[in-house]
Protein backbone atom coordinates (compact mmCIF):
# COMPACT_ATOMS: atom_id res chain seq x y z
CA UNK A 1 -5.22 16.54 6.64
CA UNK A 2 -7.59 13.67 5.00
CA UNK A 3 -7.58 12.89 1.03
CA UNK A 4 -9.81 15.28 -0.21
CA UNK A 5 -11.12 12.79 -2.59
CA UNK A 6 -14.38 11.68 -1.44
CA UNK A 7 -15.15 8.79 0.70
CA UNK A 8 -16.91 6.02 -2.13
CA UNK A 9 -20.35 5.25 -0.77
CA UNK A 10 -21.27 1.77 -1.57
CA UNK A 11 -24.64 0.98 -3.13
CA UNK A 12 -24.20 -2.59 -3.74
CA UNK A 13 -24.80 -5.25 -1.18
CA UNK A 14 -23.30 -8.18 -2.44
CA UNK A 15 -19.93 -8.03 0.22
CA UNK A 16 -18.77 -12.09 -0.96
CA UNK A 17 -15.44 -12.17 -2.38
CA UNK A 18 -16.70 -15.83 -3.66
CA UNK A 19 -17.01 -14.75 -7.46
CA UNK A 20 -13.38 -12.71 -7.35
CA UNK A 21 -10.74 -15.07 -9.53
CA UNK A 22 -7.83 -12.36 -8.37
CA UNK A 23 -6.16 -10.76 -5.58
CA UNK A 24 -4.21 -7.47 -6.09
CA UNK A 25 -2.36 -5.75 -2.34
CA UNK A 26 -0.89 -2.63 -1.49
CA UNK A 27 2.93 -3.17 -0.85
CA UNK A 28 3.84 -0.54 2.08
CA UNK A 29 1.83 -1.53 5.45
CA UNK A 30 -0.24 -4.24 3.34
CA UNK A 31 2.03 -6.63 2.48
CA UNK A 32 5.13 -5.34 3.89
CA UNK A 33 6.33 -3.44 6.86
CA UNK A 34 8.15 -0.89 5.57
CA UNK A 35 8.31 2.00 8.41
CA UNK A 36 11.21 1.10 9.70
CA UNK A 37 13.65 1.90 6.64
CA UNK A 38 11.21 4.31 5.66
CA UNK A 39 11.19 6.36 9.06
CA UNK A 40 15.06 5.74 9.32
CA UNK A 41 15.46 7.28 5.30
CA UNK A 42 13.59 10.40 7.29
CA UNK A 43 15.82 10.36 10.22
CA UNK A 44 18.78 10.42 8.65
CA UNK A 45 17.39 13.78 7.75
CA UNK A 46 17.02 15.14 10.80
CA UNK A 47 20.30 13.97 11.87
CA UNK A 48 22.26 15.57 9.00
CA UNK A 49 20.33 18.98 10.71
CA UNK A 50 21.31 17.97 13.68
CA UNK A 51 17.69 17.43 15.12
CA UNK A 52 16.51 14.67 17.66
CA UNK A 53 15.28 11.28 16.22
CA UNK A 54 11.14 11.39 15.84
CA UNK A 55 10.53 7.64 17.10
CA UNK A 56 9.55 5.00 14.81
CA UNK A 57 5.74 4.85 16.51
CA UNK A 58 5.28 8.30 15.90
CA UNK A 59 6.11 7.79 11.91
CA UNK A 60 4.80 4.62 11.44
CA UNK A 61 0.82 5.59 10.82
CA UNK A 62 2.22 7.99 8.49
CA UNK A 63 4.42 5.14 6.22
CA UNK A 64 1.90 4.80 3.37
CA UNK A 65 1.51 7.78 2.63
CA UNK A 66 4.97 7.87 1.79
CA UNK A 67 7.45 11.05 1.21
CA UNK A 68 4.38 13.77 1.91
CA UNK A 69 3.40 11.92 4.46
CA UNK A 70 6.53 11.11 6.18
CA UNK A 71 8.64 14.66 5.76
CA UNK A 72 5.38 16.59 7.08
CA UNK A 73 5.38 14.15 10.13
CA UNK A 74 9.23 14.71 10.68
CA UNK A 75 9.49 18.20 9.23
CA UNK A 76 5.82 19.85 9.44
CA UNK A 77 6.04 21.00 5.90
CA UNK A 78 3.52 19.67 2.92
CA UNK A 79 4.10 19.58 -1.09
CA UNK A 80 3.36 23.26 -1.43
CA UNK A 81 6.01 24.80 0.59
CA UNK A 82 9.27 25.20 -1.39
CA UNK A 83 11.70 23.25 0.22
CA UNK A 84 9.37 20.21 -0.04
CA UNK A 85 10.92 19.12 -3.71
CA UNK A 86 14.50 19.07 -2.54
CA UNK A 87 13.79 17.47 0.82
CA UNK A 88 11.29 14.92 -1.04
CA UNK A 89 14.48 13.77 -3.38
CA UNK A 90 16.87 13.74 -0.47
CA UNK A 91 14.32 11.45 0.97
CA UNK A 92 13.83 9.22 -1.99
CA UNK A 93 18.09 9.11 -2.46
CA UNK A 94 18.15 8.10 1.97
CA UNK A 95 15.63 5.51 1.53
CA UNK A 96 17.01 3.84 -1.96
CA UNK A 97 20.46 3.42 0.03
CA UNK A 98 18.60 1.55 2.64
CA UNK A 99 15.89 0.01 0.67
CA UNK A 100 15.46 -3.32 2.79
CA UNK A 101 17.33 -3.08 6.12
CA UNK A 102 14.41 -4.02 8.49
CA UNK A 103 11.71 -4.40 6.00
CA UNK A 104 10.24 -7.95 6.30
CA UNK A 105 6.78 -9.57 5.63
CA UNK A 106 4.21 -8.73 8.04
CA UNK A 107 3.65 -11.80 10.35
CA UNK A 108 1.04 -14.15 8.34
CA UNK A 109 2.04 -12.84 4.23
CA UNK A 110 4.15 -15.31 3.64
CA UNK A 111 1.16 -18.03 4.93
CA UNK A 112 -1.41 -16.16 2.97
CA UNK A 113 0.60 -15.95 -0.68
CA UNK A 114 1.71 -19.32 -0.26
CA UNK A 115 -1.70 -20.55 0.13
CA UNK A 116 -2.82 -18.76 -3.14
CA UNK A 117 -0.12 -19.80 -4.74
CA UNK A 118 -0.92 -23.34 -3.62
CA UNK A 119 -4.90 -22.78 -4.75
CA UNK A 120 -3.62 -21.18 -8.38
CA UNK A 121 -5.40 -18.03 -7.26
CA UNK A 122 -3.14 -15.37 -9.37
CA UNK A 123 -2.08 -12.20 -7.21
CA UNK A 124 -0.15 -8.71 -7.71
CA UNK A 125 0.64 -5.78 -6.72
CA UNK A 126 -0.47 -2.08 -6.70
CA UNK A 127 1.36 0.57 -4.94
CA UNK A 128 2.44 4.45 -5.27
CA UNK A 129 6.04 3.45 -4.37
CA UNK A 130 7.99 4.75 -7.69
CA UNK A 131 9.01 1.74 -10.09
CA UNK A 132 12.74 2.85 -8.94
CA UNK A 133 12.10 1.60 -5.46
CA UNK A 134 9.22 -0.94 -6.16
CA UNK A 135 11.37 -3.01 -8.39
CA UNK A 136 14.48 -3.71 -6.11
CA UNK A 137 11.98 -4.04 -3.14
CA UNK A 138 9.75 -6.79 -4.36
CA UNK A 139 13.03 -8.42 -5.32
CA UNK A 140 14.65 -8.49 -2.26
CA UNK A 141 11.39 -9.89 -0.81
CA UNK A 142 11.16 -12.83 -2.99
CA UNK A 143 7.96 -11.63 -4.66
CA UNK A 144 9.70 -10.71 -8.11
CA UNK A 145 8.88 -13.76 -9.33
CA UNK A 146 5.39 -15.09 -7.89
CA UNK A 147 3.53 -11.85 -8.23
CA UNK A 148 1.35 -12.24 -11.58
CA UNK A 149 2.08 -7.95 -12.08
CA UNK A 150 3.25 -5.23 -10.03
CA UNK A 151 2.26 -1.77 -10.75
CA UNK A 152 4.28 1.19 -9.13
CA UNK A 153 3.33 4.27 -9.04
CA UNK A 154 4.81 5.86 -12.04
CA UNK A 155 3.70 2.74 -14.41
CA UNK A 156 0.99 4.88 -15.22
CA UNK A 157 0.11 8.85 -15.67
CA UNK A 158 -2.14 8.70 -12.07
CA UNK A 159 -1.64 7.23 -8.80
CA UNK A 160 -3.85 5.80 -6.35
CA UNK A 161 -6.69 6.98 -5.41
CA UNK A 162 -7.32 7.32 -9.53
CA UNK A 163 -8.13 3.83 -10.72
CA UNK A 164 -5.85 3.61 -13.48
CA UNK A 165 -2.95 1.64 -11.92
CA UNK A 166 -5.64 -0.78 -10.69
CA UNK A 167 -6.85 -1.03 -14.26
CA UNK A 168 -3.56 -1.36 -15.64
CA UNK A 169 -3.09 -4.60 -12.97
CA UNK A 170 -6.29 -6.10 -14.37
CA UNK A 171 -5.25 -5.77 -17.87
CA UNK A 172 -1.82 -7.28 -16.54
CA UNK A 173 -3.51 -10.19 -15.07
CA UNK A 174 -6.74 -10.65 -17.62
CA UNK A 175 -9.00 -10.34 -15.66
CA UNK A 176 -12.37 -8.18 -15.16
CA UNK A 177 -12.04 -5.77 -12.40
CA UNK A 178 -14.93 -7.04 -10.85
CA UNK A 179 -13.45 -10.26 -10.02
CA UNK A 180 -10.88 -8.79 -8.64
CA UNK A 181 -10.60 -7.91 -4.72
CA UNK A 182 -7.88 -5.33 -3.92
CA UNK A 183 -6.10 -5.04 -0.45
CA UNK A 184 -5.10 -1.77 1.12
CA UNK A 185 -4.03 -0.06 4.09
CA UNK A 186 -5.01 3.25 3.04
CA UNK A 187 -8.14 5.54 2.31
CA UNK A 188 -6.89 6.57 -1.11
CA UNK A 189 -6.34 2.52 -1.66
CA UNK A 190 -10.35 1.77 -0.99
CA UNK A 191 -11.14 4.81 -3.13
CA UNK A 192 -9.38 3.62 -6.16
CA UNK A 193 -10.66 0.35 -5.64
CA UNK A 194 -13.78 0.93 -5.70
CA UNK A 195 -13.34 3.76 -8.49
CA UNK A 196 -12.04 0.76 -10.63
CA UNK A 197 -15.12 -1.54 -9.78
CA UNK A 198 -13.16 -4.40 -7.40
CA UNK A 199 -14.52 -5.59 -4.38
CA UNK A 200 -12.08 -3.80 -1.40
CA UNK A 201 -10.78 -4.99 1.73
CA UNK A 202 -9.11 -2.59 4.62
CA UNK A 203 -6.26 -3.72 6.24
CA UNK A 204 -6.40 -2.46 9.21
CA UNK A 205 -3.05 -4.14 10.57
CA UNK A 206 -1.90 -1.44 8.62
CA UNK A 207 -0.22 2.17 8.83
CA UNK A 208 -3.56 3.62 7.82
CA UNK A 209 -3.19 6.87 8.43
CA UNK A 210 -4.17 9.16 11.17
CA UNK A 211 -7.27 11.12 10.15
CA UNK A 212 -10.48 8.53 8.94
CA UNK A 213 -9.96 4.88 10.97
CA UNK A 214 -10.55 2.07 8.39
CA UNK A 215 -13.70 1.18 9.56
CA UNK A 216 -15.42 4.06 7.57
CA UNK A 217 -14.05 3.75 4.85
CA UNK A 218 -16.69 1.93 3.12
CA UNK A 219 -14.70 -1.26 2.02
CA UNK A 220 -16.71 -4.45 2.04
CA UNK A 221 -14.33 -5.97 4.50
CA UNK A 222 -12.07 -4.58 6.90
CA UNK A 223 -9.24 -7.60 9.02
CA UNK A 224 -7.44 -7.08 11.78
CA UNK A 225 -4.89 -9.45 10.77
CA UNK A 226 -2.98 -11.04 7.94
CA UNK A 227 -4.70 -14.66 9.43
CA UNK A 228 -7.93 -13.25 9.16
CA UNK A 229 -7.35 -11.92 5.52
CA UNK A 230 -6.42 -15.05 4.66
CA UNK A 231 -9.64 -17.01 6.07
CA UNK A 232 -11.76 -14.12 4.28
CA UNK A 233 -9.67 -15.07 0.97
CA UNK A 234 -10.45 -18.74 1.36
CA UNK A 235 -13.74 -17.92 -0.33
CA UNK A 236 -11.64 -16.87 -3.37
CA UNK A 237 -11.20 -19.99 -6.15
């Protein structure tokens, strides 16, 4: 089932990222690829029921959308039935074990943060991942340090698609949301975007779902690669 939150409809048509001063990402499918511990934290519960694997493709689209999205691909159950809550912390225990077995980078990152970091374009991070995961992650990819904030999401009382963590990252970073462009491989990541007034850019390299393709989600920009992000974000000084 889609985010019920609506799709934002876009009445500006100013798409140049040329006046943005910031860069904020998504961390799971945006600027990592996380599926494979993530589908593995999953398995591990099927296994311990002593069910077949569900192969990594299969999970993969399903990665950013994290625990709900993930147990109702592997288990066919949603947040309101009531074995969700235990199965959702067995989950979270699975995948904090595991945090950064295969996780890496997606091909390209590492090109495009070193080149901002090389123009002294500032960058962070926004993500639903909970701080208790976020934190260790972002270490164990090197980014502890270079990112100018990372937001998780419990830093705040709402998660994406509510604009408050994107907000928060602004304040973090002092700058106006409008000169901000924010990166996501998810719906609910162009809705709180553009709730927050930042330019938005789908990253369609992404997990992004399996309901609405990226392409309608009304973002100003929508790359098919990390290398073609990072000629888009060229225009960014």
């Amino acid at each position: 089932m889609s985010d019920p939150t609506p799709l934002p409809q876009r009445e500006d048509t100013d798409d140049a990222l040329g006046l943005c001063q910031a860069v904020l990402f998504d961390l799971d499918g945006t600027l990592a690829d996380t599926a494979p511990d993530l589908a593995a934290a999953v398995n591990k519960m099927r296994h311990d029921r002593g069910l077949e694997m569900v192969p990594l493709d299969d999970l993969r689209p399903l990665a950013s959308a994290g625990a709900r999205g993930l147990i109702g691909g592997a288990f066919g159950i949603g947040p309101d039935d009531h074995e969700f809550a235990g199965m959702r912390e067995e989950f979270l225990a699975n995948y904090e074990a595991d945090l950064c077995i295969e996780t890496t980078l997606f091909p390209g990152i590492p090109e495009l943060l070193d080149d901002l970091d090389a123009r002294g374009v500032r960058w962070g991070i926004v993500t639903n991942k909970v701080a208790r995961l976020t934190e260790p992650l972002v270490a164990q990819l090197g980014l502890e340090e270079r990112a100018g904030c990372v937001v998780s999401g419990d830093t705040t009382p709402h998660s994406k698609p509510h604009p408050a963590p994107l907000l928060h990252a602004a304040r973090e970073l002092d700058t106006q949301p409008e000169r901000i462009v924010y990166i996501g491989d998810d719906l609910r990541d162009i809705q709180a975007g553009f709730a927050a007034g930042m330019k938005t850019v789908a990253a369609a390299y992404g997990y992004c779902g399996t309901d609405i393709p990226p392409t309608q989600w009304h973002a100003q920009h929508v790359v098919l690669t990390p290398a073609e992000l990072l000629k888009l974000l060229r225009d960014i000084s």
